[in-house]
Structures are given as structure tokens and as C-alpha cells.
C-alpha atoms as a PDB file:
ATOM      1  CA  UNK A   1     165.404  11.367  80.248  1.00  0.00           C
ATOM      2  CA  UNK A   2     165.789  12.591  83.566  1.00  0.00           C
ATOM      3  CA  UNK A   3     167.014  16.363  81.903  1.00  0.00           C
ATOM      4  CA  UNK A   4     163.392  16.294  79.444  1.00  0.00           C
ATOM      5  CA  UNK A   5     161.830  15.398  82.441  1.00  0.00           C
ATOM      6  CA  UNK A   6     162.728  18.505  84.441  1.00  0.00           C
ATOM      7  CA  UNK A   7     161.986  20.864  81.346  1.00  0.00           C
ATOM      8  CA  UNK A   8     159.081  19.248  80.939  1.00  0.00           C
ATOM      9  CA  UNK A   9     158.803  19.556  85.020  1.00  0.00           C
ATOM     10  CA  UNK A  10     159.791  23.337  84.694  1.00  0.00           C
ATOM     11  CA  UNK A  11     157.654  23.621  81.927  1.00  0.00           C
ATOM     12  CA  UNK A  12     154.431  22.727  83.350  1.00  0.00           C
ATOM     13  CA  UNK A  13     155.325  24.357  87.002  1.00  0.00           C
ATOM     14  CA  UNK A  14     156.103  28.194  84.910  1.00  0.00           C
ATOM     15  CA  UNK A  15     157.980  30.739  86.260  1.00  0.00           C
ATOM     16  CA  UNK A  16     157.541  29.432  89.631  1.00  0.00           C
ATOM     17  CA  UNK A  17     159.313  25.956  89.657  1.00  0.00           C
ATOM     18  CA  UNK A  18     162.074  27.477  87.456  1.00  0.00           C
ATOM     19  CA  UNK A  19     162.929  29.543  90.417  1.00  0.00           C
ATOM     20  CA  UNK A  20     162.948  26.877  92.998  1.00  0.00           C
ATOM     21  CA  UNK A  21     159.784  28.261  94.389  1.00  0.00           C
ATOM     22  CA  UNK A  22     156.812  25.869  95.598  1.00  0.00           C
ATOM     23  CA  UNK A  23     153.750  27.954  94.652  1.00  0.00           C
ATOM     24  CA  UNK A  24     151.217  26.249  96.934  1.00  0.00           C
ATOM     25  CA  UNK A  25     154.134  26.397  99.594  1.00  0.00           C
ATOM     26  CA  UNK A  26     154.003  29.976  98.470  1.00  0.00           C
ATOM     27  CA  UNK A  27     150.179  30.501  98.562  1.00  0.00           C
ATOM     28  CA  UNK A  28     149.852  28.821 101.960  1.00  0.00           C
ATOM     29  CA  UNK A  29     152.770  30.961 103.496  1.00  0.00           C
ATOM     30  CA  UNK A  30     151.178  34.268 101.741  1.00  0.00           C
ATOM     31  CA  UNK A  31     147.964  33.344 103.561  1.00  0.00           C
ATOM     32  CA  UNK A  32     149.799  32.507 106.825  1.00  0.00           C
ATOM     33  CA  UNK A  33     151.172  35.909 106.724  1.00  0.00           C
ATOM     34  CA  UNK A  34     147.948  37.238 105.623  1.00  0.00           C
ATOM     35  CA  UNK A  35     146.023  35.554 108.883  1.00  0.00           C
ATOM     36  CA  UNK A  36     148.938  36.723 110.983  1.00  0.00           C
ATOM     37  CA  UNK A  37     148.534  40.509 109.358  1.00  0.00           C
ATOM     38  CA  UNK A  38     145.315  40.585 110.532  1.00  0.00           C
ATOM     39  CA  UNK A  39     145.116  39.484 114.052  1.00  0.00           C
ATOM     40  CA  UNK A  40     147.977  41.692 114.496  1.00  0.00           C
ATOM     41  CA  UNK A  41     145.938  44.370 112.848  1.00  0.00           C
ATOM     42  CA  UNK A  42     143.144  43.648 115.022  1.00  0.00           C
ATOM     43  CA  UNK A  43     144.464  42.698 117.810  1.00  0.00           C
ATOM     44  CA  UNK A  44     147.560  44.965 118.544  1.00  0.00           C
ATOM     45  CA  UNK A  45     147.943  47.634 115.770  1.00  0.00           C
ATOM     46  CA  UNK A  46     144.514  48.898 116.168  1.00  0.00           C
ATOM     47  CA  UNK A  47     144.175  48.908 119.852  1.00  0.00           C
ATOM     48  CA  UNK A  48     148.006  50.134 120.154  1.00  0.00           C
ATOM     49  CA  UNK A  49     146.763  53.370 117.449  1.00  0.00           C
ATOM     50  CA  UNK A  50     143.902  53.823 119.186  1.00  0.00           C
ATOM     51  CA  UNK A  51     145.359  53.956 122.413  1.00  0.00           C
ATOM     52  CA  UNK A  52     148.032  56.326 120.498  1.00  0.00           C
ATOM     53  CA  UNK A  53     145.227  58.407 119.230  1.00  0.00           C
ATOM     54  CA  UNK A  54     143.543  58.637 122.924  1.00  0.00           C
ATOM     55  CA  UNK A  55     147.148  59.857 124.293  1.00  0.00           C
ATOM     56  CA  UNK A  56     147.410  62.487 121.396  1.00  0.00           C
ATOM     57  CA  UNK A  57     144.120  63.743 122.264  1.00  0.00           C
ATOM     58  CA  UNK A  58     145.113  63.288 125.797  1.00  0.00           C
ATOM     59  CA  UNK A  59     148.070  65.275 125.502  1.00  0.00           C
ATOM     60  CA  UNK A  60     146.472  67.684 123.382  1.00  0.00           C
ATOM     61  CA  UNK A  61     143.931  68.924 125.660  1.00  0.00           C
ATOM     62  CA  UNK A  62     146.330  68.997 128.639  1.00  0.00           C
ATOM     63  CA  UNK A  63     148.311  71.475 126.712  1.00  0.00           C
ATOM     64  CA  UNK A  64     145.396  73.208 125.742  1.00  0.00           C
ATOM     65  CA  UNK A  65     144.437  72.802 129.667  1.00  0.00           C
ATOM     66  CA  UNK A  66     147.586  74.337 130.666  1.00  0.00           C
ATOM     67  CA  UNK A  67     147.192  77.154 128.268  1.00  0.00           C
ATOM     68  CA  UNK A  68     143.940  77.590 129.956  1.00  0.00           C
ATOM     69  CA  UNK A  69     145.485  77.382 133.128  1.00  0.00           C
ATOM     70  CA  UNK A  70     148.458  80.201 132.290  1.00  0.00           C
ATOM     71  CA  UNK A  71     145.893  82.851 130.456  1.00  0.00           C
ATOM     72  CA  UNK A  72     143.926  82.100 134.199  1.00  0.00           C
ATOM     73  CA  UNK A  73     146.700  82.731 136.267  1.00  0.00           C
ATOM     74  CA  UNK A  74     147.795  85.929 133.793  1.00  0.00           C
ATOM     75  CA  UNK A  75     144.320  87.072 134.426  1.00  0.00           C
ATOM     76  CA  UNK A  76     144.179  86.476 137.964  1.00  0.00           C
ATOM     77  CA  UNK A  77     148.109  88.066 138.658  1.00  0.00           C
ATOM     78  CA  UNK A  78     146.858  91.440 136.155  1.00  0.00           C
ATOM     79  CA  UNK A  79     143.514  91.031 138.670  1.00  0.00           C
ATOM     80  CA  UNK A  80     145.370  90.937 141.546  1.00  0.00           C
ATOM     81  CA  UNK A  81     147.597  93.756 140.466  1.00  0.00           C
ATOM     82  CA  UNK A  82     145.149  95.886 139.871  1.00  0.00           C
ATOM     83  CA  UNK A  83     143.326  95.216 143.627  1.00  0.00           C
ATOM     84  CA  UNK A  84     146.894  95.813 144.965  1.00  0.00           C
ATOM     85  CA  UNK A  85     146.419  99.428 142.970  1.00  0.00           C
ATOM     86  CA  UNK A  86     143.432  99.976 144.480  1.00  0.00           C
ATOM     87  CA  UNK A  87     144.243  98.902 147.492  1.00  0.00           C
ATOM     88  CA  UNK A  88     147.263 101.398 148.099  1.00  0.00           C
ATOM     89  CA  UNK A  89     145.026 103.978 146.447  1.00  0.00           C
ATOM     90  CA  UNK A  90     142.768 103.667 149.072  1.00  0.00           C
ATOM     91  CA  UNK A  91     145.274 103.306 152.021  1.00  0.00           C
ATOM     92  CA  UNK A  92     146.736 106.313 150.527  1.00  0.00           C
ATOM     93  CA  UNK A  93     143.601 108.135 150.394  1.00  0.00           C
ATOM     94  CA  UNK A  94     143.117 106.767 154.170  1.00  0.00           C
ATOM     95  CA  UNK A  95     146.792 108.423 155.205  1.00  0.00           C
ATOM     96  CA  UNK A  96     145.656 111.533 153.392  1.00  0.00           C
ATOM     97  CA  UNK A  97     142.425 111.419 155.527  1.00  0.00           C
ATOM     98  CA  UNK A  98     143.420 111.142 158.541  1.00  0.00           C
ATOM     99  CA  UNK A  99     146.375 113.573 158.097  1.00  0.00           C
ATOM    100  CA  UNK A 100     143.225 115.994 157.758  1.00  0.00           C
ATOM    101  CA  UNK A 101     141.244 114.730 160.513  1.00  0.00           C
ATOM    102  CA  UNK A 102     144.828 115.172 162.017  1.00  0.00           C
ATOM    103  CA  UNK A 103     145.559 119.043 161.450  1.00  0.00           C
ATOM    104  CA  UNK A 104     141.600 119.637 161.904  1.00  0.00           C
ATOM    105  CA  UNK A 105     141.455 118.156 165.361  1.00  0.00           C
ATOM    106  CA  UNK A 106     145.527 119.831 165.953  1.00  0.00           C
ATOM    107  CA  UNK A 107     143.967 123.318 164.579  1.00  0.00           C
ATOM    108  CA  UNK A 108     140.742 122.813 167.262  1.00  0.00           C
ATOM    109  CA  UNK A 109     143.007 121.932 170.472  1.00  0.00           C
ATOM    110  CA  UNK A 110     145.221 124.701 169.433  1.00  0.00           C
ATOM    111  CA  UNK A 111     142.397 126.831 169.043  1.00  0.00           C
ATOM    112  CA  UNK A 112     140.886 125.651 172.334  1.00  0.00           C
ATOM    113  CA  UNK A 113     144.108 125.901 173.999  1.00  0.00           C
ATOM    114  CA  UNK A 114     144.425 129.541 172.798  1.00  0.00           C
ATOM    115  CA  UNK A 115     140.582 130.302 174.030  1.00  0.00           C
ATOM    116  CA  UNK A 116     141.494 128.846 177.427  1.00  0.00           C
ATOM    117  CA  UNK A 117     145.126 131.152 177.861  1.00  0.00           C
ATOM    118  CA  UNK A 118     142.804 134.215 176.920  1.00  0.00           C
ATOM    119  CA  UNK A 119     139.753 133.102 179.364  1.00  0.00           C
ATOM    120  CA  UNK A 120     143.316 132.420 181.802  1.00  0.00           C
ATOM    121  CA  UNK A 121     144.925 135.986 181.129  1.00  0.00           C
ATOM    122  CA  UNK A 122     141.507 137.734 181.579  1.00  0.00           C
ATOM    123  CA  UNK A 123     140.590 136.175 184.203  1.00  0.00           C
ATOM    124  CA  UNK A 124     144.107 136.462 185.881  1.00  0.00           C
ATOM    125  CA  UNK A 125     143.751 140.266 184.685  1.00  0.00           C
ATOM    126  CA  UNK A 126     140.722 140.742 186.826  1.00  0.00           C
ATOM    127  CA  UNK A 127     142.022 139.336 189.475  1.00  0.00           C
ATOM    128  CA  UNK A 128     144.816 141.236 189.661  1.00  0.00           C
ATOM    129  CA  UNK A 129     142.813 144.437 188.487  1.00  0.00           C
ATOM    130  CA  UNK A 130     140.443 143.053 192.219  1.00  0.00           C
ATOM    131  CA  UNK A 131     143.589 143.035 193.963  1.00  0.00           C
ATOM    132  CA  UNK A 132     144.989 146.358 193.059  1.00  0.00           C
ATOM    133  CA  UNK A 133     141.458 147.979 194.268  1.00  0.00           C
ATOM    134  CA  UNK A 134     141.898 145.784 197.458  1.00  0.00           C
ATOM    135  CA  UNK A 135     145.523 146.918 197.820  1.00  0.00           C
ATOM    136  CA  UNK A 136     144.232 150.810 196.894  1.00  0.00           C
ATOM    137  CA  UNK A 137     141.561 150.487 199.228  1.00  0.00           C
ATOM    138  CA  UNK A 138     143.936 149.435 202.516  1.00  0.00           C
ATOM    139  CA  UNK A 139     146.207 151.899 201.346  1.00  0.00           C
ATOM    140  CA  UNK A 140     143.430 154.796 201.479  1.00  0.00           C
ATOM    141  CA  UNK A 141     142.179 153.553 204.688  1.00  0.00           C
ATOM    142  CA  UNK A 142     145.842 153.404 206.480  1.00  0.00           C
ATOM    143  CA  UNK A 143     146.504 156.239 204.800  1.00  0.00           C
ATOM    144  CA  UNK A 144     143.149 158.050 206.242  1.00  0.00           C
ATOM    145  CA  UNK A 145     144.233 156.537 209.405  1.00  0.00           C
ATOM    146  CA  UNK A 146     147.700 158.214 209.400  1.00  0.00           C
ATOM    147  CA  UNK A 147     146.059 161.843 208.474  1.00  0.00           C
ATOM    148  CA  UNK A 148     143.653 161.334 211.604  1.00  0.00           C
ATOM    149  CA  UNK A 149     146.278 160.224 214.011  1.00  0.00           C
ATOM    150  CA  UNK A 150     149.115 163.221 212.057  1.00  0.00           C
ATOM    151  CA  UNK A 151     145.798 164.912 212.657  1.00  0.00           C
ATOM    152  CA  UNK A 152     145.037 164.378 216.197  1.00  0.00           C
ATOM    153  CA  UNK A 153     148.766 165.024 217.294  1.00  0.00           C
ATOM    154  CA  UNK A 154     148.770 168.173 215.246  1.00  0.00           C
ATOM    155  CA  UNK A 155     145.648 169.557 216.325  1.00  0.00           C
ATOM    156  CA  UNK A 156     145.795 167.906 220.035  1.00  0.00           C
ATOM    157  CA  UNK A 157     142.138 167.561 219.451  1.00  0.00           C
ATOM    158  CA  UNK A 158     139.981 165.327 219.377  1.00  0.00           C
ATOM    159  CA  UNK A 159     137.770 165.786 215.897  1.00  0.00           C
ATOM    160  CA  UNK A 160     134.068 164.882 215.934  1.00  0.00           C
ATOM    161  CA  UNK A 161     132.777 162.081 213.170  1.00  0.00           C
ATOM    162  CA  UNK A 162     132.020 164.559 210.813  1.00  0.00           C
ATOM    163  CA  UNK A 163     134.624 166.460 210.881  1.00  0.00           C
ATOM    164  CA  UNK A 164     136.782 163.670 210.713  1.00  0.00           C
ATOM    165  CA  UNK A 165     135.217 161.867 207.521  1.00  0.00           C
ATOM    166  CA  UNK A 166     134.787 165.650 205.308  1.00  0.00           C
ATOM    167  CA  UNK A 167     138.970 166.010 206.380  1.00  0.00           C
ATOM    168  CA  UNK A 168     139.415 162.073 205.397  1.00  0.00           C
ATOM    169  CA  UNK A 169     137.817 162.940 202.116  1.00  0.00           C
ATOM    170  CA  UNK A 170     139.541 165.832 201.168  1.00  0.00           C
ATOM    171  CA  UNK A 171     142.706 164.458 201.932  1.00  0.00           C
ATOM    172  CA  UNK A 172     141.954 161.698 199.601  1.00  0.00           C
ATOM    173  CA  UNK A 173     140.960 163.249 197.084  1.00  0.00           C
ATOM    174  CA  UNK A 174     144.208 164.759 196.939  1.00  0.00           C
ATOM    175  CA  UNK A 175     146.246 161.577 197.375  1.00  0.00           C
ATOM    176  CA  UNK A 176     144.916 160.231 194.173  1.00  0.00           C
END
């Protein structure tokens, strides 16, 4: 009896109960793990992808940030660069400038230093030209006073002012 019983046991409990398997055991435990599915779900898997998600998009737009960042700093090296350029252009141009001002202002002293040697030999010309009459004129008049006393002894006379300047004169004249 006992082996109709279990056919008729196995019979009425199907596939289930031929396989050793409770199926309301089964159903309860499928709905455990259904329960537990979900709070999980809710509870951990969807906060944990959101969270993921966030970080993604987090990390995303950092890298897109830092891309940002390094086409910036290309920009501002190429920028500075070019004001470096510029820059030594300009000092360049500067350098070039003032060598100019340079030779203009070395071309005027030398000019005015030329000016004042020719205003220095001119005037040292007419000095000496004043000092040659000066010397020519002490020479004529010792010289007129050595024909009046050559004069005197020669002629034992004494010669009267007119006489004396006409003779001066003529004797001059012939000196020069």
C-alpha cells in the first residue's frame, strides 16, 4: 500500500513532488528572493548605478574640463609666444633707435667739436697774425731808432723832427 500510496502521492503532486521539490516551499522561497531582488534593487543597485552614473558624468566632464584646460593653456603659451615676439621686436626696434639717436647726437658733437677747433685755429690765427704786426711794429720802431742813433753818430748832428720822421720813413720803406 505504502508504494500505491506514493504514486498516487507523486501522482497528484506532478512533476514537482517526483523531484523531491516542495512547490509551495518553492513558491514562498521564489517570492523571498523576489522581495529580496527588489529592496536590493531599490535600495542598493539603483542608488549604487546612479551614483555610478553621477561619477561617469563626473569623470566625463573633468576630462572634458581638462581638455578645456590644455587647449587654454596651448592658447595662452602660442599667446604668450607671440607677446614675447613682439616684445623683442620692439626692444629690437628700441636698440635700433637709439643706435640712431646714438650716431645722430655722435655726428652733432663731432660736428660741434670740429666748429669749435676751426673757431680755435682762427681765432688762434688772428692772434698770432695780431702778434706778428705787434712784433713788426717794435721791430720798425727799434729799427727807426737804430737809423736815428747810426744817424746821429754818422752825421754828428742833431736832425730836426721833420727831418728825422721823412729819413725814418724812407728807411722803412726800404726795410720792408
Amino acid at each position: 500500500e505504502s508504494a500505491p500510496t506514493t504514486a498516487s502521492t507523486a501522482a497528484s503532486g506532478g512533476v514537482f513532488s517526483t523531484l523531491g521539490i516542495n512547490g509551495t516551499l518553492l513558491a514562498a522561497q521564489f517570492v523571498n528572493f523576489a522581495i529580496v531582488a527588489a529592496i536590493l534593487w531599490f535600495l542598493i543597485l539603483k542608488p549604487l548605478t546612479k551614483t555610478l552614473r553621477d561619477r561617469a558624468k563626473l569623470i566625463d566632464e573633468s576630462i572634458e574640463n581638462a581638455k578645456k584646460v590644455d587647449e587654454n593653456l596651448r592658447r595662452s603659451e602660442l599667446e604668450f609666444q607671440k607677446r614675447v615676439d613682439e616684445a623683442k621686436m620692439e626692444a629690437s626696434k628700441i636698440v635700433e633707435k637709439a643706435g640712431n639717436q646714438a650716431d645722430a647726437v655722435a655726428k652733432d658733437m663731432k660736428e660741434k667739436a670740429k666748429n669749435e677747433i676751426e673757431l680755435l685755429v682762427t681765432q688762434a690765427k688772428h692772434m698770432i697774425q695780431r702778434e706778428k704786426d705787434e712784433m713788426r711794429q717794435d721791430i720798425r720802431e727799434e729799427a727807426a731808432d737804430l737809423v736815428k742813433q747810426a744817424l746821429e753818430k754818422i752825421l754828428s748832428e742833431k736832425m730836426t723832427t721833420e727831418k728825422d720822421v721823412a729819413l725814418i720813413e724812407e728807411m722803412l720803406t726800404k726795410i720792408k
